[in-house]
C-alpha atoms as a PDB file:
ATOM      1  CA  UNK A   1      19.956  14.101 -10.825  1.00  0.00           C
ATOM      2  CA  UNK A   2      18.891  14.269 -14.003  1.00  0.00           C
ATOM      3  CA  UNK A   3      15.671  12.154 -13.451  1.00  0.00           C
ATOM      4  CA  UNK A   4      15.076  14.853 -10.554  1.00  0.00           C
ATOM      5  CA  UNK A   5      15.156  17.890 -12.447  1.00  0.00           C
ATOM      6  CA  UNK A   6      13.589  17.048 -15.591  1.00  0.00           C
ATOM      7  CA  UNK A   7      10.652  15.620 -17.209  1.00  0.00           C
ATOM      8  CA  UNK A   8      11.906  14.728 -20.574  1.00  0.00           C
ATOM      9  CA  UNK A   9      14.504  12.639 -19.233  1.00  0.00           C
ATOM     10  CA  UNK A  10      11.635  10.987 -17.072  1.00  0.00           C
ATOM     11  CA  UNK A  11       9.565   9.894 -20.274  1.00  0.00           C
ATOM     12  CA  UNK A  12      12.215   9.098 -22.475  1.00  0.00           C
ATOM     13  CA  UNK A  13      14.166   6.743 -19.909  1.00  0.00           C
ATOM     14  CA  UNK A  14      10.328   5.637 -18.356  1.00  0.00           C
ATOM     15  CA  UNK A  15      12.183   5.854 -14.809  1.00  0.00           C
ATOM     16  CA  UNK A  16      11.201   8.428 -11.718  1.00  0.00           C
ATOM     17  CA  UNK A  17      12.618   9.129  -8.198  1.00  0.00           C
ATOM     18  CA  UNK A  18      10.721   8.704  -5.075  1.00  0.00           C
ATOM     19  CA  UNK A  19      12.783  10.208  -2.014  1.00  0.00           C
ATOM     20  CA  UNK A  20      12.327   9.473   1.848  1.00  0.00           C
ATOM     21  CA  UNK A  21      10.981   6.432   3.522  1.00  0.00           C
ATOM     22  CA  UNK A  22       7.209   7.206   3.457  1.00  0.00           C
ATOM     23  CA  UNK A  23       6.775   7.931  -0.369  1.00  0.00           C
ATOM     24  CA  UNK A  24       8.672   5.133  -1.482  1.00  0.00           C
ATOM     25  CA  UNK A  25       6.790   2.509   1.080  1.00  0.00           C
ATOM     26  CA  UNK A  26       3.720   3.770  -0.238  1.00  0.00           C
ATOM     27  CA  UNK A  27       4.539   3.194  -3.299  1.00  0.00           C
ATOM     28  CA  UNK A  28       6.028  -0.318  -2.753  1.00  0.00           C
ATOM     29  CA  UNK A  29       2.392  -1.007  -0.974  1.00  0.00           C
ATOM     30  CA  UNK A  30       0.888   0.459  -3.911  1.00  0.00           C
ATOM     31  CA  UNK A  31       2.531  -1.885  -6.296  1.00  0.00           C
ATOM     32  CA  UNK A  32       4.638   0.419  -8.191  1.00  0.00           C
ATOM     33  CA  UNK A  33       8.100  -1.386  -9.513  1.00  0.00           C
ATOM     34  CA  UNK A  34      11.132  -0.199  -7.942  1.00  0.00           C
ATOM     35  CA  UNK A  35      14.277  -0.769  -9.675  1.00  0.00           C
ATOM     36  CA  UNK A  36      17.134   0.422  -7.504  1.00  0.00           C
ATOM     37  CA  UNK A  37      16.941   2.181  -3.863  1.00  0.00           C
ATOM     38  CA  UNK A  38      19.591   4.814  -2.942  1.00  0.00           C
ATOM     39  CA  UNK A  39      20.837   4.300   0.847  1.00  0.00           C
ATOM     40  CA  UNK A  40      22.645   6.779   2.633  1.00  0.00           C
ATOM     41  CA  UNK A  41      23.799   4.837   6.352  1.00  0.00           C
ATOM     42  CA  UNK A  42      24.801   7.878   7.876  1.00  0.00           C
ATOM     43  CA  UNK A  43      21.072   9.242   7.596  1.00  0.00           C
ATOM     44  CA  UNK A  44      18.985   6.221   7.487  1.00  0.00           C
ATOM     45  CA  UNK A  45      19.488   5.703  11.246  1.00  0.00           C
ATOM     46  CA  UNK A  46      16.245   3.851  11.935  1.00  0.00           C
ATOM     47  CA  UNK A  47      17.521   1.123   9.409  1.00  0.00           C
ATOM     48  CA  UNK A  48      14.584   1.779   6.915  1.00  0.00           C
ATOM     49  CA  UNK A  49      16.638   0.929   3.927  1.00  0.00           C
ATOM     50  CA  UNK A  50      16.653  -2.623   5.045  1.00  0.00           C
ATOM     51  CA  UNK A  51      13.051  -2.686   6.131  1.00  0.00           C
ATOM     52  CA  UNK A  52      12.287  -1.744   2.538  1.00  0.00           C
ATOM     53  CA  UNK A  53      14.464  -4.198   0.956  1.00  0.00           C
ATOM     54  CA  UNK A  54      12.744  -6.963   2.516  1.00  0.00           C
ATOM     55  CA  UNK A  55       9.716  -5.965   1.224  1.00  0.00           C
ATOM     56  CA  UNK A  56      10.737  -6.513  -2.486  1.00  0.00           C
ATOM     57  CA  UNK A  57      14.055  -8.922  -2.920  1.00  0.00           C
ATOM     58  CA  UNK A  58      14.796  -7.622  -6.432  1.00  0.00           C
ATOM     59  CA  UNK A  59      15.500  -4.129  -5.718  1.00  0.00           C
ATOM     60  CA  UNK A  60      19.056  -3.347  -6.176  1.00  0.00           C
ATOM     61  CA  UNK A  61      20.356  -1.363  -2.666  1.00  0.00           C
ATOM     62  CA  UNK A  62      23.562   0.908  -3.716  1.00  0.00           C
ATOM     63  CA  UNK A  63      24.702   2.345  -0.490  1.00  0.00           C
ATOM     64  CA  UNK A  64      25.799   6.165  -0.776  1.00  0.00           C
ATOM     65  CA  UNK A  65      28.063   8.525   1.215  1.00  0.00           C
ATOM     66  CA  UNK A  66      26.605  11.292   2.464  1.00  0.00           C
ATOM     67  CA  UNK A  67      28.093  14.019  -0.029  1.00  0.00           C
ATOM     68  CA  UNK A  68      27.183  11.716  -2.696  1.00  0.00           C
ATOM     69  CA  UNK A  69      23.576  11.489  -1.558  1.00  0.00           C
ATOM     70  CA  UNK A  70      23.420  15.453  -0.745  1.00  0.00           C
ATOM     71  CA  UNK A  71      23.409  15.570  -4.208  1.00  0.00           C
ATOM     72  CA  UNK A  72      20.973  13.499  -5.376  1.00  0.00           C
ATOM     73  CA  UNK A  73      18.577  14.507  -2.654  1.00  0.00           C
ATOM     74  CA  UNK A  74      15.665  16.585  -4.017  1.00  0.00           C
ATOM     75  CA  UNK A  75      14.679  17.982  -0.573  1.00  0.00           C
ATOM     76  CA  UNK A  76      16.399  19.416   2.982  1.00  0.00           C
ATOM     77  CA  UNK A  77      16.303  16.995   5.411  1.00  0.00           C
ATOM     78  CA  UNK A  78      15.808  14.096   3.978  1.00  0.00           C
ATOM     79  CA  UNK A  79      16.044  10.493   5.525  1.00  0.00           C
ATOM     80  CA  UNK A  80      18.770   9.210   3.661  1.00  0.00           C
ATOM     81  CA  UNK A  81      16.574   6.942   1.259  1.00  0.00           C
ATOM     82  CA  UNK A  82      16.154   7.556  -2.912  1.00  0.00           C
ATOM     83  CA  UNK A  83      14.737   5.010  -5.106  1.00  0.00           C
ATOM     84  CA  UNK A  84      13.892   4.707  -9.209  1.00  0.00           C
ATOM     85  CA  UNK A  85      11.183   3.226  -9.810  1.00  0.00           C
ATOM     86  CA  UNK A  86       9.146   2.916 -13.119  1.00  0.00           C
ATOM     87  CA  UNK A  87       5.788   4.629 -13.916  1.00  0.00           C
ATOM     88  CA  UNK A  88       2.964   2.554 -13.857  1.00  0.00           C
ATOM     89  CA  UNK A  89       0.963   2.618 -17.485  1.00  0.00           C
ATOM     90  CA  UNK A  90      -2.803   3.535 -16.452  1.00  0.00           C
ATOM     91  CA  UNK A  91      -5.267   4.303 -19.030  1.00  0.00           C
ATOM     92  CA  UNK A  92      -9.059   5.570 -19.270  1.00  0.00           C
ATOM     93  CA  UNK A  93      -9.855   2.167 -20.303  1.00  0.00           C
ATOM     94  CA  UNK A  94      -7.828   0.532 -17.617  1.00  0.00           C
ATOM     95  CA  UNK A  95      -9.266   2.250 -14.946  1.00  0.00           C
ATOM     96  CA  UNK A  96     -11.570  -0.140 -11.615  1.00  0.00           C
ATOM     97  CA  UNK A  97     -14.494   1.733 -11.023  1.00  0.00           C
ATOM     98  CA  UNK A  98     -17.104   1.520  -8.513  1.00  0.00           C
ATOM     99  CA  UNK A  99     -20.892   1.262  -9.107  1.00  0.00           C
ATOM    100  CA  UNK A 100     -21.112   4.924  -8.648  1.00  0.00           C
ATOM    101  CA  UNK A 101     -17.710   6.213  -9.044  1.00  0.00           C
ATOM    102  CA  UNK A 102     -16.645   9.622  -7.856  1.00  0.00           C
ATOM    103  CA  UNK A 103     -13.895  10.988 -10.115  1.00  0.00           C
ATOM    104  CA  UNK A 104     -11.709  14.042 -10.142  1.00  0.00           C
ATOM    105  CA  UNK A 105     -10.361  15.902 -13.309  1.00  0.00           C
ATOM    106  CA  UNK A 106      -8.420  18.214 -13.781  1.00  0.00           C
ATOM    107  CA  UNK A 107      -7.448  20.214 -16.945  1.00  0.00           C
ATOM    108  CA  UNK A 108      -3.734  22.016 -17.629  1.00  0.00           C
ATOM    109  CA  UNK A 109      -2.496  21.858 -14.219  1.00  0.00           C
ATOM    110  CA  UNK A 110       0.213  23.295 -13.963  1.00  0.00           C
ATOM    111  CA  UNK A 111       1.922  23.339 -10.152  1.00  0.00           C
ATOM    112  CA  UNK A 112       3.130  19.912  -8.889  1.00  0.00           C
ATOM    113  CA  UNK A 113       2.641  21.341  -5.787  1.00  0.00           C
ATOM    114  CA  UNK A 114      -1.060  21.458  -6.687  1.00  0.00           C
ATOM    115  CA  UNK A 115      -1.254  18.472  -8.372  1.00  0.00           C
ATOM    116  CA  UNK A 116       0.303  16.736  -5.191  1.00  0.00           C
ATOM    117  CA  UNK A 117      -2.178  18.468  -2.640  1.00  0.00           C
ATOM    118  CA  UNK A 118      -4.950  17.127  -4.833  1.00  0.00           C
ATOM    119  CA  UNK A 119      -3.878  14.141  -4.590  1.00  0.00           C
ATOM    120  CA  UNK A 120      -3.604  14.540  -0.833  1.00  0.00           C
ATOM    121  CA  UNK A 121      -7.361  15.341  -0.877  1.00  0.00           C
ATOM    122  CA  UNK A 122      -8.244  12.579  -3.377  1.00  0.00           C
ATOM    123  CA  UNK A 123      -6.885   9.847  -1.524  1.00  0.00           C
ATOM    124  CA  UNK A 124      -8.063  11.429   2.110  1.00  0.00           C
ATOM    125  CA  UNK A 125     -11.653  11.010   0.698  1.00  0.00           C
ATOM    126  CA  UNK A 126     -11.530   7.885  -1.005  1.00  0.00           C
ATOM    127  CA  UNK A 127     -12.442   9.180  -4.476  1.00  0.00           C
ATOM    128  CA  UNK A 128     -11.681   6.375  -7.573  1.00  0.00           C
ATOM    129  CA  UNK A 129      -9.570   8.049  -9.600  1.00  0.00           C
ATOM    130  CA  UNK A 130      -7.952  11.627 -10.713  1.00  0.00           C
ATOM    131  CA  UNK A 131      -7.786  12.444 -14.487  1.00  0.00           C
ATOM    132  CA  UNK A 132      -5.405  14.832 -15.871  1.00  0.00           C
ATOM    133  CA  UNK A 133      -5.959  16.352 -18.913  1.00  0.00           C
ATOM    134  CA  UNK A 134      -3.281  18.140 -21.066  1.00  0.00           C
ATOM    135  CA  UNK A 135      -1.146  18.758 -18.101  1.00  0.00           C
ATOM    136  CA  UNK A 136       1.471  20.992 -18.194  1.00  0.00           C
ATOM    137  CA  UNK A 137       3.563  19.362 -15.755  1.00  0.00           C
ATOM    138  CA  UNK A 138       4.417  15.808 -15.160  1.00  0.00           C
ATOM    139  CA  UNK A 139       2.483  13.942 -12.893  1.00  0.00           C
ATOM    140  CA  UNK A 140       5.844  12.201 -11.248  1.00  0.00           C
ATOM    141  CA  UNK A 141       7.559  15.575 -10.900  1.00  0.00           C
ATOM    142  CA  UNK A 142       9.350  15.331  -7.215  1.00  0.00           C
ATOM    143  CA  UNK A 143       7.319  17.843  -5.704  1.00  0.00           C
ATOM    144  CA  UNK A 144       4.442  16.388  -7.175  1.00  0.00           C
ATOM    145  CA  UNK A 145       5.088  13.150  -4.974  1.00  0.00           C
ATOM    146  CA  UNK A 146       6.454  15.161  -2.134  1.00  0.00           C
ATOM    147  CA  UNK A 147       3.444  17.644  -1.769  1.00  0.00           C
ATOM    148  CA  UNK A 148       1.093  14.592  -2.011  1.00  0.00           C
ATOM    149  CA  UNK A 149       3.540  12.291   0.597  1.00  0.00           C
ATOM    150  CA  UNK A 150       3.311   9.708  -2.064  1.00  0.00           C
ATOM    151  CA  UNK A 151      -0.436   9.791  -1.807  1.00  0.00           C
ATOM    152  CA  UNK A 152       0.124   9.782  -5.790  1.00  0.00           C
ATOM    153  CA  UNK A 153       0.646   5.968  -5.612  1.00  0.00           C
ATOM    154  CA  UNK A 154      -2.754   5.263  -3.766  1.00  0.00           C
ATOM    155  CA  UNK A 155      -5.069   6.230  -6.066  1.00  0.00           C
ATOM    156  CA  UNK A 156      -5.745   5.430  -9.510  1.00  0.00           C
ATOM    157  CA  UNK A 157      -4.390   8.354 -11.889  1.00  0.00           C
ATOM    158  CA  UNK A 158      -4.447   8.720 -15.892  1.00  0.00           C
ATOM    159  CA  UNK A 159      -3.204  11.153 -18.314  1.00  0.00           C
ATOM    160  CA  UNK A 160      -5.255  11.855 -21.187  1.00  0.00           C
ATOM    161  CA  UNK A 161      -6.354  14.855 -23.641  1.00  0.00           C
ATOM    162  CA  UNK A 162      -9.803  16.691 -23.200  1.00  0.00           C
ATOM    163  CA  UNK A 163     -11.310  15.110 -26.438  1.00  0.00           C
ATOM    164  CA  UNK A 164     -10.095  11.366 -24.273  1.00  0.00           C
ATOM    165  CA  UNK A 165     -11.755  12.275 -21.752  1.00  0.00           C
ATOM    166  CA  UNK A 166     -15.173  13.401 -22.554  1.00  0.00           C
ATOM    167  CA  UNK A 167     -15.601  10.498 -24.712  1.00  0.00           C
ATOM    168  CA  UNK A 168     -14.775   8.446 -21.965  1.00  0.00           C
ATOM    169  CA  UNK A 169     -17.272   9.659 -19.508  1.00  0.00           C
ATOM    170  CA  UNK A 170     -19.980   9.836 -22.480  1.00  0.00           C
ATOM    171  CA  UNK A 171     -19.466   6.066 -22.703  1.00  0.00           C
ATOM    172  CA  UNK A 172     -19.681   5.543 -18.789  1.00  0.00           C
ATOM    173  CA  UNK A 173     -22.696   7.122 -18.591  1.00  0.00           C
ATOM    174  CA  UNK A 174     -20.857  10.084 -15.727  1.00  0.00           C
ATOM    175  CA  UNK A 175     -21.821  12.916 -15.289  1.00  0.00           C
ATOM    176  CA  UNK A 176     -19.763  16.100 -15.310  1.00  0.00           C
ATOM    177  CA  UNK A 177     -19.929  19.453 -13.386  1.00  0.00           C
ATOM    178  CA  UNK A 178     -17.656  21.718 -14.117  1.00  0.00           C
ATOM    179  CA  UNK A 179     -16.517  24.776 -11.774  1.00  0.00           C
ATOM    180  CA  UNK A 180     -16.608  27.607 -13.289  1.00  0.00           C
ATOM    181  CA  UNK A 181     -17.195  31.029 -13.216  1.00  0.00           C
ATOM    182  CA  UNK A 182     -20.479  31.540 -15.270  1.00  0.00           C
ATOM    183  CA  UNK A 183     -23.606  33.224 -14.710  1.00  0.00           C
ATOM    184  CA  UNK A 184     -25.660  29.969 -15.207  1.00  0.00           C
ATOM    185  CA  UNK A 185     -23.297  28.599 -12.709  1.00  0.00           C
ATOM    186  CA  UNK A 186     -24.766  26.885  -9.186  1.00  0.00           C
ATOM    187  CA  UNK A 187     -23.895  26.807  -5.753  1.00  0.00           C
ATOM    188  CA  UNK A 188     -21.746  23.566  -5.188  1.00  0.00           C
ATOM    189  CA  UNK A 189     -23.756  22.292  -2.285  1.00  0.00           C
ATOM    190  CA  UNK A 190     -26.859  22.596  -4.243  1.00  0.00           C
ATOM    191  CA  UNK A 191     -26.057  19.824  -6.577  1.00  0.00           C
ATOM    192  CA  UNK A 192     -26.780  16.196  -5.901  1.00  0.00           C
ATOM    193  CA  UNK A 193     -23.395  14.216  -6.614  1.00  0.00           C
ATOM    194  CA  UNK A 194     -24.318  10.991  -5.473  1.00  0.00           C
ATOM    195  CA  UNK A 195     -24.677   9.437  -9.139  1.00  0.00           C
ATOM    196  CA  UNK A 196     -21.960   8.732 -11.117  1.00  0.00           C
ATOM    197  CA  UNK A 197     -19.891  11.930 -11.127  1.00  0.00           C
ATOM    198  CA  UNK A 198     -16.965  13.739 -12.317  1.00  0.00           C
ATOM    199  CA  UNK A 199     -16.015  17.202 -11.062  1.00  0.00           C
ATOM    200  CA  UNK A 200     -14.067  19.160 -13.540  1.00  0.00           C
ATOM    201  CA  UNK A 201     -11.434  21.471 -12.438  1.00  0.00           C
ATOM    202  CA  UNK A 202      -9.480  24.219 -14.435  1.00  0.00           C
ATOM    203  CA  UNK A 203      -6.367  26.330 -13.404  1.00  0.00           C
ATOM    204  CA  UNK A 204      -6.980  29.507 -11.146  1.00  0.00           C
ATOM    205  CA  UNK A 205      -5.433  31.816 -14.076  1.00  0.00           C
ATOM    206  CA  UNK A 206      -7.271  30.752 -17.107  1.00  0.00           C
ATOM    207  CA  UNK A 207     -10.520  28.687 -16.210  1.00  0.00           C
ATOM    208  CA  UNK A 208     -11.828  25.246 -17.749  1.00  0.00           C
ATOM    209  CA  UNK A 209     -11.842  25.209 -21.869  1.00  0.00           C
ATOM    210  CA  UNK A 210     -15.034  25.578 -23.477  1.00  0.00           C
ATOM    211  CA  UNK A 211     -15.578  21.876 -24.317  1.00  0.00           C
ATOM    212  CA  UNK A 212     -15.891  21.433 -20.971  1.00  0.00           C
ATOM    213  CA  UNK A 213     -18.381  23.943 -19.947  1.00  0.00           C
ATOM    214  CA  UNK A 214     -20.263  22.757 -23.100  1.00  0.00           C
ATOM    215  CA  UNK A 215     -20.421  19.479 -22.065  1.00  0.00           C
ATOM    216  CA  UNK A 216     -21.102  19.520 -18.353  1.00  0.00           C
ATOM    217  CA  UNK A 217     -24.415  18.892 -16.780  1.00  0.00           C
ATOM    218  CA  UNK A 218     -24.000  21.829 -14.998  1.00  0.00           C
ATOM    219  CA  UNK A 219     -21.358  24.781 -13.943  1.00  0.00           C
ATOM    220  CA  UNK A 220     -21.027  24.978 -10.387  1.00  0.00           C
ATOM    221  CA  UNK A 221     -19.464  27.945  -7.946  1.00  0.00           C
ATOM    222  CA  UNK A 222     -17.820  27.958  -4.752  1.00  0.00           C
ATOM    223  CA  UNK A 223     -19.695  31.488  -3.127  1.00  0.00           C
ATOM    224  CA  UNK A 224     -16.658  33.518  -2.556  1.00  0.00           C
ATOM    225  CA  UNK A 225     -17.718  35.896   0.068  1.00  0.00           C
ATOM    226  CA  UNK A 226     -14.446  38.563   0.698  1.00  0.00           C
ATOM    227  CA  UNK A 227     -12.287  40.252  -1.753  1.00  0.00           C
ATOM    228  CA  UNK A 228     -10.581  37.163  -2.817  1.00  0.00           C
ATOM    229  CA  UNK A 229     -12.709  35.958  -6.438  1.00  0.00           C
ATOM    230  CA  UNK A 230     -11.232  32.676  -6.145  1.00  0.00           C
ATOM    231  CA  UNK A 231      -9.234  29.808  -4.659  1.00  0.00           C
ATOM    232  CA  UNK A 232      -6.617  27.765  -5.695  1.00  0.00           C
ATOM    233  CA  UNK A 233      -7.098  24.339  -7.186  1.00  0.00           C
ATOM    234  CA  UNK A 234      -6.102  22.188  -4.449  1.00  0.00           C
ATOM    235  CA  UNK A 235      -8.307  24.025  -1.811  1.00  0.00           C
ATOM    236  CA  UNK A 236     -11.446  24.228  -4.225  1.00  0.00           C
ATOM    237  CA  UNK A 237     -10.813  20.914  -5.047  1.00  0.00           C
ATOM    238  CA  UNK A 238     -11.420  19.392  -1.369  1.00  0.00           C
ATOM    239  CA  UNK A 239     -14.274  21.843  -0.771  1.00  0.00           C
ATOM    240  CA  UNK A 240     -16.172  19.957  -3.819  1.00  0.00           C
ATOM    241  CA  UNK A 241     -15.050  16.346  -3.205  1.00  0.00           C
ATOM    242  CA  UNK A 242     -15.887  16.632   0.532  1.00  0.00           C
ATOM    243  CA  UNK A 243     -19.237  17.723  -0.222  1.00  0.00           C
ATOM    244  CA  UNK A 244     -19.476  15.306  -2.797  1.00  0.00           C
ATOM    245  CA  UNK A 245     -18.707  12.430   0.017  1.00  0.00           C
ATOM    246  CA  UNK A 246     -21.061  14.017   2.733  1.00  0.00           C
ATOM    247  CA  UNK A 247     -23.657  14.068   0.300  1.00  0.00           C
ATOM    248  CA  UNK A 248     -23.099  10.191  -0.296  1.00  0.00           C
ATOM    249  CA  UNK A 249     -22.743   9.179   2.916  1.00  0.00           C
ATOM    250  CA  UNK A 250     -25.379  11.435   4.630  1.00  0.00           C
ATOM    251  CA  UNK A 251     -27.707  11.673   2.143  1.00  0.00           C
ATOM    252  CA  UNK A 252     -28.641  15.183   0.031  1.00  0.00           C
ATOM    253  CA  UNK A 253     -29.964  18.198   2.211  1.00  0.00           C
END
């Protein structure tokens, strides 16, 4: 319970909880260590607690009654399956990249039901990895995984500062557009992202930090065309990687 409701106790004990049968088989295909998984017979009526357990013979099954597990159980309806597993220790530096990666970023999120529909997006498109910089909320916070339907486990995702970052992409030779809200700014679909590219995303409240829009090849817009002078950061976010992909597979219009 205490794993579920707070993120201090996640980084100081280096454990999380994945709940229900898809996020946790993701993550088991993903290769993320699971340490002990939380069965509840009454609703795991499909038997996926034992499906599970044959994929990894050294996770420790603890069978729960069903007020037990209404307690540990982060969401309604759940499936009667709750496992701890352990974080998996990415870095900038420890990231696979392909010859021309694609690579989202995004600076002081602070939703894990954003960060989770990002990573929705991110893995729906293929993209190589998601950087978060200076989050303000833990990138293995429940809804985080729910959100995302443990789409956080299929891509590649590293938590870093700005100052990490930029350096980082200097080195890699990426380039960086950054949405924002500035008069120099560009339409999104005007700019050719089949290089090397990183698109740079801010919160919806209080935009991207200046070292960002300093050090971006360009600031790009999404044309917002009602009342409405923005969108959130999951939505913008697909609009940009999708174009991004069309672009690469299509070829620039």
């Amino acid at each position: 319970m205490k794993l579920q409701a707070n993120s201090r106790d996640r980084r100081e004990q280096n454990l999380f909880v994945i709940e229900g049968y898809r996020e946790i088989s993701r993550a088991l295909v993903s290769g993320v260590e699971i340490r002990e998984l939380y069965v509840c017979p009454e609703l795991d009526r499909q038997g996926r607690g034992e499906e599970l357990l044959r994929q990894d013979k050294n996770i420790q099954a603890i069978e729960v009654s069903k007020t037990a597990f209404a307690r540990i159980a982060y969401r309604e309806g759940s499936d009667g399956l709750v496992a701890i597993a352990i974080p998996r220790s990415l870095t900038l530096d420890g990231l696979r990249l392909s010859a021309l990666p694609l690579i989202l970023i995004l600076e002081s999120v602070e939703k894990p039901g954003n960060l989770g529909a990002v990573m929705r997006t991110a893995d729906a498109a293929g993209i190589d990895a998601v950087i978060v910089c200076d989050p303000l909320t833990d990138i293995y916070n429940p809804n985080a995984i729910r959100s995302g339907v443990g789409c956080i486990f299929t891509r590649q995702v590293v938590s870093c500062t700005t100052a990490e970052a930029i350096e980082w992409l200097k080195r890699k030779r990426i380039k960086v557009y950054a949405a924002a809200l500035t008069e120099d700014a560009l339409v999104y679909h005007g700019v050719d992202y089949r290089g090397a590219t990183a698109l740079v995303m801010g919160t919806e409240a209080t935009g991207l930090s200046h070292d960002w829009l300093e050090k971006s090849e360009a600031r790009i817009i999404i044309p917002m065309k009602g009342v409405a002078d923005s969108l959130n950061v999951a939505t913008s976010a697909a609009v940009l990687i999708f174009e991004a992909v069309r672009q690469r597979e299509q070829g620039k219009d």
